[in-house]
PDB file of N, CA and C in Angstrom:
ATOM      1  N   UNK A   1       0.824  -1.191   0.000  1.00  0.00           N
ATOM      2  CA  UNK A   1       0.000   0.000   0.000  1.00  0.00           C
ATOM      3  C   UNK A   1       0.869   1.256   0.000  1.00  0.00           C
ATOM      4  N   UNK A   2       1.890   1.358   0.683  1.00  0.00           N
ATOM      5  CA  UNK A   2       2.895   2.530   1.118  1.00  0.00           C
ATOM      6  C   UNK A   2       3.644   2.416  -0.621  1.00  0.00           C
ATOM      7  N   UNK A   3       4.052   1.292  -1.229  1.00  0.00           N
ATOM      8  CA  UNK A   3       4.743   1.413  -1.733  1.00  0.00           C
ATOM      9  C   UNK A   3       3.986   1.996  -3.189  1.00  0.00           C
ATOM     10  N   UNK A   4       2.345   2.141  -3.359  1.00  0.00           N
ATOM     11  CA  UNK A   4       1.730   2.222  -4.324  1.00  0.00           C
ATOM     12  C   UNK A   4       1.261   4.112  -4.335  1.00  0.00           C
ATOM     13  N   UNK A   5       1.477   4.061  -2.820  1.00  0.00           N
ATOM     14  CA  UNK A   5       1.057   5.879  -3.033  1.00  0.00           C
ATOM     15  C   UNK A   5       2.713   6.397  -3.251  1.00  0.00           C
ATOM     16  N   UNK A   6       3.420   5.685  -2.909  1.00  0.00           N
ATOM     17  CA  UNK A   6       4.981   6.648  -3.395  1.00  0.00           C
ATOM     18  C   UNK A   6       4.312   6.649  -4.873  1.00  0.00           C
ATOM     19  N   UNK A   7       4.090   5.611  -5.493  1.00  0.00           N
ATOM     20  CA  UNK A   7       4.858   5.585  -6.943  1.00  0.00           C
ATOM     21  C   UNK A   7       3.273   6.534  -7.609  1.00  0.00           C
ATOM     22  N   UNK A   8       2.619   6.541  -6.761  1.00  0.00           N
ATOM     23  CA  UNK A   8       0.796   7.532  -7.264  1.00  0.00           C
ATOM     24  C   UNK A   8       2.160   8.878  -7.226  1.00  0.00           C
ATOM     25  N   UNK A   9       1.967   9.109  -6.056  1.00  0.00           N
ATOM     26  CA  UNK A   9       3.076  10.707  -5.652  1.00  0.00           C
ATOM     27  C   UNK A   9       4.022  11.039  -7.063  1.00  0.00           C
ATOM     28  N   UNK A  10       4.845   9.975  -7.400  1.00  0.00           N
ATOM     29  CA  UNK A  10       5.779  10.108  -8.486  1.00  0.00           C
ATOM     30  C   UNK A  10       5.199  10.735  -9.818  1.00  0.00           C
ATOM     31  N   UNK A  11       3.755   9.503 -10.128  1.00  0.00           N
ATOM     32  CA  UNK A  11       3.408  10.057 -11.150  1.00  0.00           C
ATOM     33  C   UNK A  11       3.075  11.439 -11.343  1.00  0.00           C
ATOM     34  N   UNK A  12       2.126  12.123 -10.474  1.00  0.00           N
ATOM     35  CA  UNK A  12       1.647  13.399 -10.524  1.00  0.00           C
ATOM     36  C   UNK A  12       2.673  14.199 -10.479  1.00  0.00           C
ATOM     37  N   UNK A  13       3.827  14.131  -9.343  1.00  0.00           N
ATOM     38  CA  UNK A  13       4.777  15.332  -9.813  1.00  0.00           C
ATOM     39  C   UNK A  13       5.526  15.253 -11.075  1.00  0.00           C
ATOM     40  N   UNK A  14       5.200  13.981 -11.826  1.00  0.00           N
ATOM     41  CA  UNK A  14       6.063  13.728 -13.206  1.00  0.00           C
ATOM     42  C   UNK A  14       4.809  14.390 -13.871  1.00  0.00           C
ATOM     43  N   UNK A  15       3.351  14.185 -13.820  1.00  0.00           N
ATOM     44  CA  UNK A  15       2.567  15.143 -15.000  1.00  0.00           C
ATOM     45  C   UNK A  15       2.913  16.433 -14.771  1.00  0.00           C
ATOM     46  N   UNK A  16       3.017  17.436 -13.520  1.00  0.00           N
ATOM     47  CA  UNK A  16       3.314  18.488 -13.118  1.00  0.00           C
ATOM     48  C   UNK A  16       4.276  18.939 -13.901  1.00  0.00           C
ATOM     49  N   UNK A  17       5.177  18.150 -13.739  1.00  0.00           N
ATOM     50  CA  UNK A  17       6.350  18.604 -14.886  1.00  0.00           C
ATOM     51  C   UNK A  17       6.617  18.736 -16.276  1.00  0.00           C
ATOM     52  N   UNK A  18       5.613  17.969 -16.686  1.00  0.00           N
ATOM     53  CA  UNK A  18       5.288  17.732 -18.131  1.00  0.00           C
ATOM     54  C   UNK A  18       4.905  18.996 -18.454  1.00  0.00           C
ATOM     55  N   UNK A  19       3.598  19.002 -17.417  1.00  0.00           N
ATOM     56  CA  UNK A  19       2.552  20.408 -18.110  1.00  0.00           C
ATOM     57  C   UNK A  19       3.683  21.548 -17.921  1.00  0.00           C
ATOM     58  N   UNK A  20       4.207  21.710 -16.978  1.00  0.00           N
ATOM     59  CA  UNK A  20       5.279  22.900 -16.921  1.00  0.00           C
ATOM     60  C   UNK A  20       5.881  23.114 -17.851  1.00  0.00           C
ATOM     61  N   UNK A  21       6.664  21.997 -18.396  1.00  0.00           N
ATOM     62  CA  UNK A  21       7.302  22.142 -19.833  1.00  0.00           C
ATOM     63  C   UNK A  21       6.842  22.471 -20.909  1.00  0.00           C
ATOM     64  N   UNK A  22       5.934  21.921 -21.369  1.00  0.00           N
ATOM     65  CA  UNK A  22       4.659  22.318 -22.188  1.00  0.00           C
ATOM     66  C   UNK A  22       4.806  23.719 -22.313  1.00  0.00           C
ATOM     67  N   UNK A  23       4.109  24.518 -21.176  1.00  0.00           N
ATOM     68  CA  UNK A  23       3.854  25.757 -20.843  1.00  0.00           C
ATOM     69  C   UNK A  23       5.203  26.740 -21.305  1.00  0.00           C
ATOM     70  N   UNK A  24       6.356  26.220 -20.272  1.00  0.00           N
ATOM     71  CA  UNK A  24       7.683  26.864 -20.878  1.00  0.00           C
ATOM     72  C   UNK A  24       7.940  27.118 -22.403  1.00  0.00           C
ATOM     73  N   UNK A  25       7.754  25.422 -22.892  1.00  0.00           N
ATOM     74  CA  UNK A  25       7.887  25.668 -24.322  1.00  0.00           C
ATOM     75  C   UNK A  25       7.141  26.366 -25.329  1.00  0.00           C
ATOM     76  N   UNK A  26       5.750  26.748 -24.721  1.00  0.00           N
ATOM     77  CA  UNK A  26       4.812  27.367 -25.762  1.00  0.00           C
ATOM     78  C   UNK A  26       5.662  29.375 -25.443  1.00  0.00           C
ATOM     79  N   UNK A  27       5.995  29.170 -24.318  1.00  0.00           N
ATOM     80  CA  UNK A  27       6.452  30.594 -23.720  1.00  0.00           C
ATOM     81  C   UNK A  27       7.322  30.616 -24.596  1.00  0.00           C
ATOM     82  N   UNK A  28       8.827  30.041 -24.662  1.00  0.00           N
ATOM     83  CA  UNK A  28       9.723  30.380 -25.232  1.00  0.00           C
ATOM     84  C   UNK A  28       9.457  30.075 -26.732  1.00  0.00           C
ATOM     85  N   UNK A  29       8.439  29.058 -27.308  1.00  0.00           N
ATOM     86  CA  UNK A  29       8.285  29.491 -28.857  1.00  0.00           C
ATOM     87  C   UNK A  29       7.708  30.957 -29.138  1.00  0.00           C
ATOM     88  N   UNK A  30       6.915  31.396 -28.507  1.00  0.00           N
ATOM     89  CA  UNK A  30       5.787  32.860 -28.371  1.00  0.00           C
ATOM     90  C   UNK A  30       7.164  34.245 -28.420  1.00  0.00           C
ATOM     91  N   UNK A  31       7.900  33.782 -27.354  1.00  0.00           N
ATOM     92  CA  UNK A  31       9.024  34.641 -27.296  1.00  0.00           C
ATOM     93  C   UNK A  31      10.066  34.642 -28.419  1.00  0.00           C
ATOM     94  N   UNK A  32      10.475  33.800 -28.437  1.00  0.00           N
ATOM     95  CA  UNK A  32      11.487  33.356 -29.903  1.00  0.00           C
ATOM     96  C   UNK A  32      11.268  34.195 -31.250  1.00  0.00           C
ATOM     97  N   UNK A  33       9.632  33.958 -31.215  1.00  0.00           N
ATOM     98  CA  UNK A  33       8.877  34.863 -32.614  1.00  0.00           C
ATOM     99  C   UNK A  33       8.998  36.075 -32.179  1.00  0.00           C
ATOM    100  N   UNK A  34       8.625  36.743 -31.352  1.00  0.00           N
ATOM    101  CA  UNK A  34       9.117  37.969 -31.095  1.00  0.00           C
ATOM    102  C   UNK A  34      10.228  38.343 -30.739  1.00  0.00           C
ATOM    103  N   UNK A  35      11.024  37.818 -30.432  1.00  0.00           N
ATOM    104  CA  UNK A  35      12.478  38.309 -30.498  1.00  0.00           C
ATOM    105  C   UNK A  35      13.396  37.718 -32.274  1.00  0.00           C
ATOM    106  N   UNK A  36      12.692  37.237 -32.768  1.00  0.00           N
ATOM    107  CA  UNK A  36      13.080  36.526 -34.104  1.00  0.00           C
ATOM    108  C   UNK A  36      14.345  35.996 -34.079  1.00  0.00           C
ATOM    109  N   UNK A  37      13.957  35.160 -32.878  1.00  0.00           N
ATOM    110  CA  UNK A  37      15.269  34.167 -32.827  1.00  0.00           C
ATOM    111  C   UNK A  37      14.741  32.816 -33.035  1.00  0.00           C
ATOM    112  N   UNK A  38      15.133  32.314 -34.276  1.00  0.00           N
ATOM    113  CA  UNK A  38      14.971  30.723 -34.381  1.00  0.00           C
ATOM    114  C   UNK A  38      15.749  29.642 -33.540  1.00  0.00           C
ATOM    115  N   UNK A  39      16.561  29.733 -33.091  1.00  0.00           N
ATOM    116  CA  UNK A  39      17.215  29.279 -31.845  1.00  0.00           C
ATOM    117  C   UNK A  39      16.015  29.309 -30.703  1.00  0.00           C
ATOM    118  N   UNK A  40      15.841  29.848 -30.378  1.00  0.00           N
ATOM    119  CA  UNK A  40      14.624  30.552 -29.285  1.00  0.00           C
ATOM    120  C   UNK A  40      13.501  29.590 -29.149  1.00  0.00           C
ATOM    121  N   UNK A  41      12.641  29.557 -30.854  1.00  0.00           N
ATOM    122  CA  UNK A  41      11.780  29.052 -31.411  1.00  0.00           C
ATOM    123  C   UNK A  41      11.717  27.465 -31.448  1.00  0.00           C
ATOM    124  N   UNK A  42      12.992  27.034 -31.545  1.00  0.00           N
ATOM    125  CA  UNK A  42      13.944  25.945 -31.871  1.00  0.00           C
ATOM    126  C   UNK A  42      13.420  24.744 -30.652  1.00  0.00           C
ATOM    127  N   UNK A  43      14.097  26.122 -29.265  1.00  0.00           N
ATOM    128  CA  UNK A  43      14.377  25.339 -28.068  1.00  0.00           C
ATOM    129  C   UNK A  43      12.454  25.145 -27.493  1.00  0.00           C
ATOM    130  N   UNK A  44      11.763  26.111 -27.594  1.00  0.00           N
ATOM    131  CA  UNK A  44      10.295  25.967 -27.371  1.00  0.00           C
ATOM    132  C   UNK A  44       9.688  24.832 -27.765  1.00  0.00           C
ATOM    133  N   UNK A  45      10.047  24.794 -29.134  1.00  0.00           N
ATOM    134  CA  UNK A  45       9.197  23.585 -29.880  1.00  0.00           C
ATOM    135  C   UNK A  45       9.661  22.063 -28.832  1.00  0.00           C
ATOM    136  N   UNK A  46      10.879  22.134 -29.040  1.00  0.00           N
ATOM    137  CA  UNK A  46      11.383  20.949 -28.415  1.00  0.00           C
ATOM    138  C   UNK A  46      11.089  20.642 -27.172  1.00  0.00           C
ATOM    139  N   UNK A  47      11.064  21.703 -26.168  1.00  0.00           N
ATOM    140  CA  UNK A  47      10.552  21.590 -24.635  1.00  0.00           C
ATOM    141  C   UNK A  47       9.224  21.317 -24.475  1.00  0.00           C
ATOM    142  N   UNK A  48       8.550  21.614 -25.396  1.00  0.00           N
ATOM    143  CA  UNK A  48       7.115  21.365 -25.883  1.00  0.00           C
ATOM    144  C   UNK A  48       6.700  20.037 -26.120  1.00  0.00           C
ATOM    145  N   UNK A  49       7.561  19.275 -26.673  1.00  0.00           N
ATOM    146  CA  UNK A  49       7.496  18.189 -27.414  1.00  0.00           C
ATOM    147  C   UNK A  49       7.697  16.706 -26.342  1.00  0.00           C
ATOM    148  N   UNK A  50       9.272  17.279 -25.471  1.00  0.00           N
ATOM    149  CA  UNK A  50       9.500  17.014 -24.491  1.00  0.00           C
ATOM    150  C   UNK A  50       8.396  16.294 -23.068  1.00  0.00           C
ATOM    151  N   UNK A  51       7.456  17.440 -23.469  1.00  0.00           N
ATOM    152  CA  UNK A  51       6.451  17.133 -22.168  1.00  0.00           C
ATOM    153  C   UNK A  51       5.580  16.905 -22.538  1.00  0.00           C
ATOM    154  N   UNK A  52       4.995  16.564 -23.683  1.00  0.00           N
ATOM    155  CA  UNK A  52       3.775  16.107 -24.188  1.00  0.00           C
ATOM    156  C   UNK A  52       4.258  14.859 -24.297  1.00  0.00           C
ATOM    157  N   UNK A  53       5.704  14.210 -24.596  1.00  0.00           N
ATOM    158  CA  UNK A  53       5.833  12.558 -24.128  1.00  0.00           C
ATOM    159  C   UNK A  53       6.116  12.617 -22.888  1.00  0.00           C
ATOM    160  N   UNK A  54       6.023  13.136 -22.272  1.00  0.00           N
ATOM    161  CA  UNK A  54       6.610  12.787 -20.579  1.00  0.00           C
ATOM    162  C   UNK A  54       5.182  12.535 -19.873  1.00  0.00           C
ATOM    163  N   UNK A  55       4.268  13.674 -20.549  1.00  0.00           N
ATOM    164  CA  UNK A  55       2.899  13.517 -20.072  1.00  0.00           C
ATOM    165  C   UNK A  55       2.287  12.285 -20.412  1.00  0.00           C
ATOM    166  N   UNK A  56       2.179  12.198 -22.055  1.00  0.00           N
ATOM    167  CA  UNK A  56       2.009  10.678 -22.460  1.00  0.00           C
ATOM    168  C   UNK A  56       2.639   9.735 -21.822  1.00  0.00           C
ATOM    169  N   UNK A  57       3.558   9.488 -21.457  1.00  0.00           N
ATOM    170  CA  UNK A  57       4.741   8.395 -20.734  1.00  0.00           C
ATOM    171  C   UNK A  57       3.916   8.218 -19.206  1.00  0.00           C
ATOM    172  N   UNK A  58       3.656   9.251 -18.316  1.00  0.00           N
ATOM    173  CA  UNK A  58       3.296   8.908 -17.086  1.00  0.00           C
ATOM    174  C   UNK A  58       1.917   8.767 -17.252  1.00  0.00           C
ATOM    175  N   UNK A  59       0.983   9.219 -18.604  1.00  0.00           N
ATOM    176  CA  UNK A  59      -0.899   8.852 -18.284  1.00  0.00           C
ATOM    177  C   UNK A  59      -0.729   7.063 -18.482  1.00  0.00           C
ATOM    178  N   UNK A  60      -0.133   6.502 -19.078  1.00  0.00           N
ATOM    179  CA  UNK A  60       0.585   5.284 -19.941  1.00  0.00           C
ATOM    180  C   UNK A  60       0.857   4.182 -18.781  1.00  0.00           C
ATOM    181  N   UNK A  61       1.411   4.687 -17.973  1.00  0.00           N
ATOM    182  CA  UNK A  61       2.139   3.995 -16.567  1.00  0.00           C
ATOM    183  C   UNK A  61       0.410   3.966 -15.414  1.00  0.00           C
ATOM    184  N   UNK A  62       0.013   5.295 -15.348  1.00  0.00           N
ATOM    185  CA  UNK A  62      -1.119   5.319 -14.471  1.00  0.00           C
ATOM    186  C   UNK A  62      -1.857   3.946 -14.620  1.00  0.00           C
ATOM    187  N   UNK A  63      -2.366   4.261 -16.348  1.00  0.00           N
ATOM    188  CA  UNK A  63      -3.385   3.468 -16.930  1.00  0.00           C
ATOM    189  C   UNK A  63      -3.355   1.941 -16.611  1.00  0.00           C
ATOM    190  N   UNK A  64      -1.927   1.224 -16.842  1.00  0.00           N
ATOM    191  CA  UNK A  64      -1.105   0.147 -16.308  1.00  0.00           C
ATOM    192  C   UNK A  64      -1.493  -0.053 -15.103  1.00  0.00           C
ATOM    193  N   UNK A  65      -1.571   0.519 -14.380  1.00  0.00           N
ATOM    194  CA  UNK A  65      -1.850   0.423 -12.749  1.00  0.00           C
ATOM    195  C   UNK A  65      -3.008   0.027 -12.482  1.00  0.00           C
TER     196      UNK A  65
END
């Protein structure tokens, strides 16, 4: 039982983080375009991308459970 709410605990601060990234990355693509840095744009997309499998990866594991 102890050992099933650690790994509950894990998941949620792993979606937490996902969505954060997400968020970051839509920030720094939004920013990138306005500063017209494709570098900028570059790193958004990817941090973006990042947490939409991390999010997928931990709903994936829940579901398993």
């Amino acid at each position: 039982m102890r050992i099933y709410l650690i790994i509950l605990y894990m998941n949620k601060s792993r979606m937490l983080y996902s969505i954060i990234a997400i968020l970051l990355g839509a920030f720094m693509f939004v920013y990138g375009g306005v500063d017209d840095s494709p570098g900028g744009q570059l790193i958004g997309v990817l941090l973006s991308i990042i947490g939409i499998i991390g999010l997928v990866k931990s709903k994936n594991k829940k579901l398993i459970k």
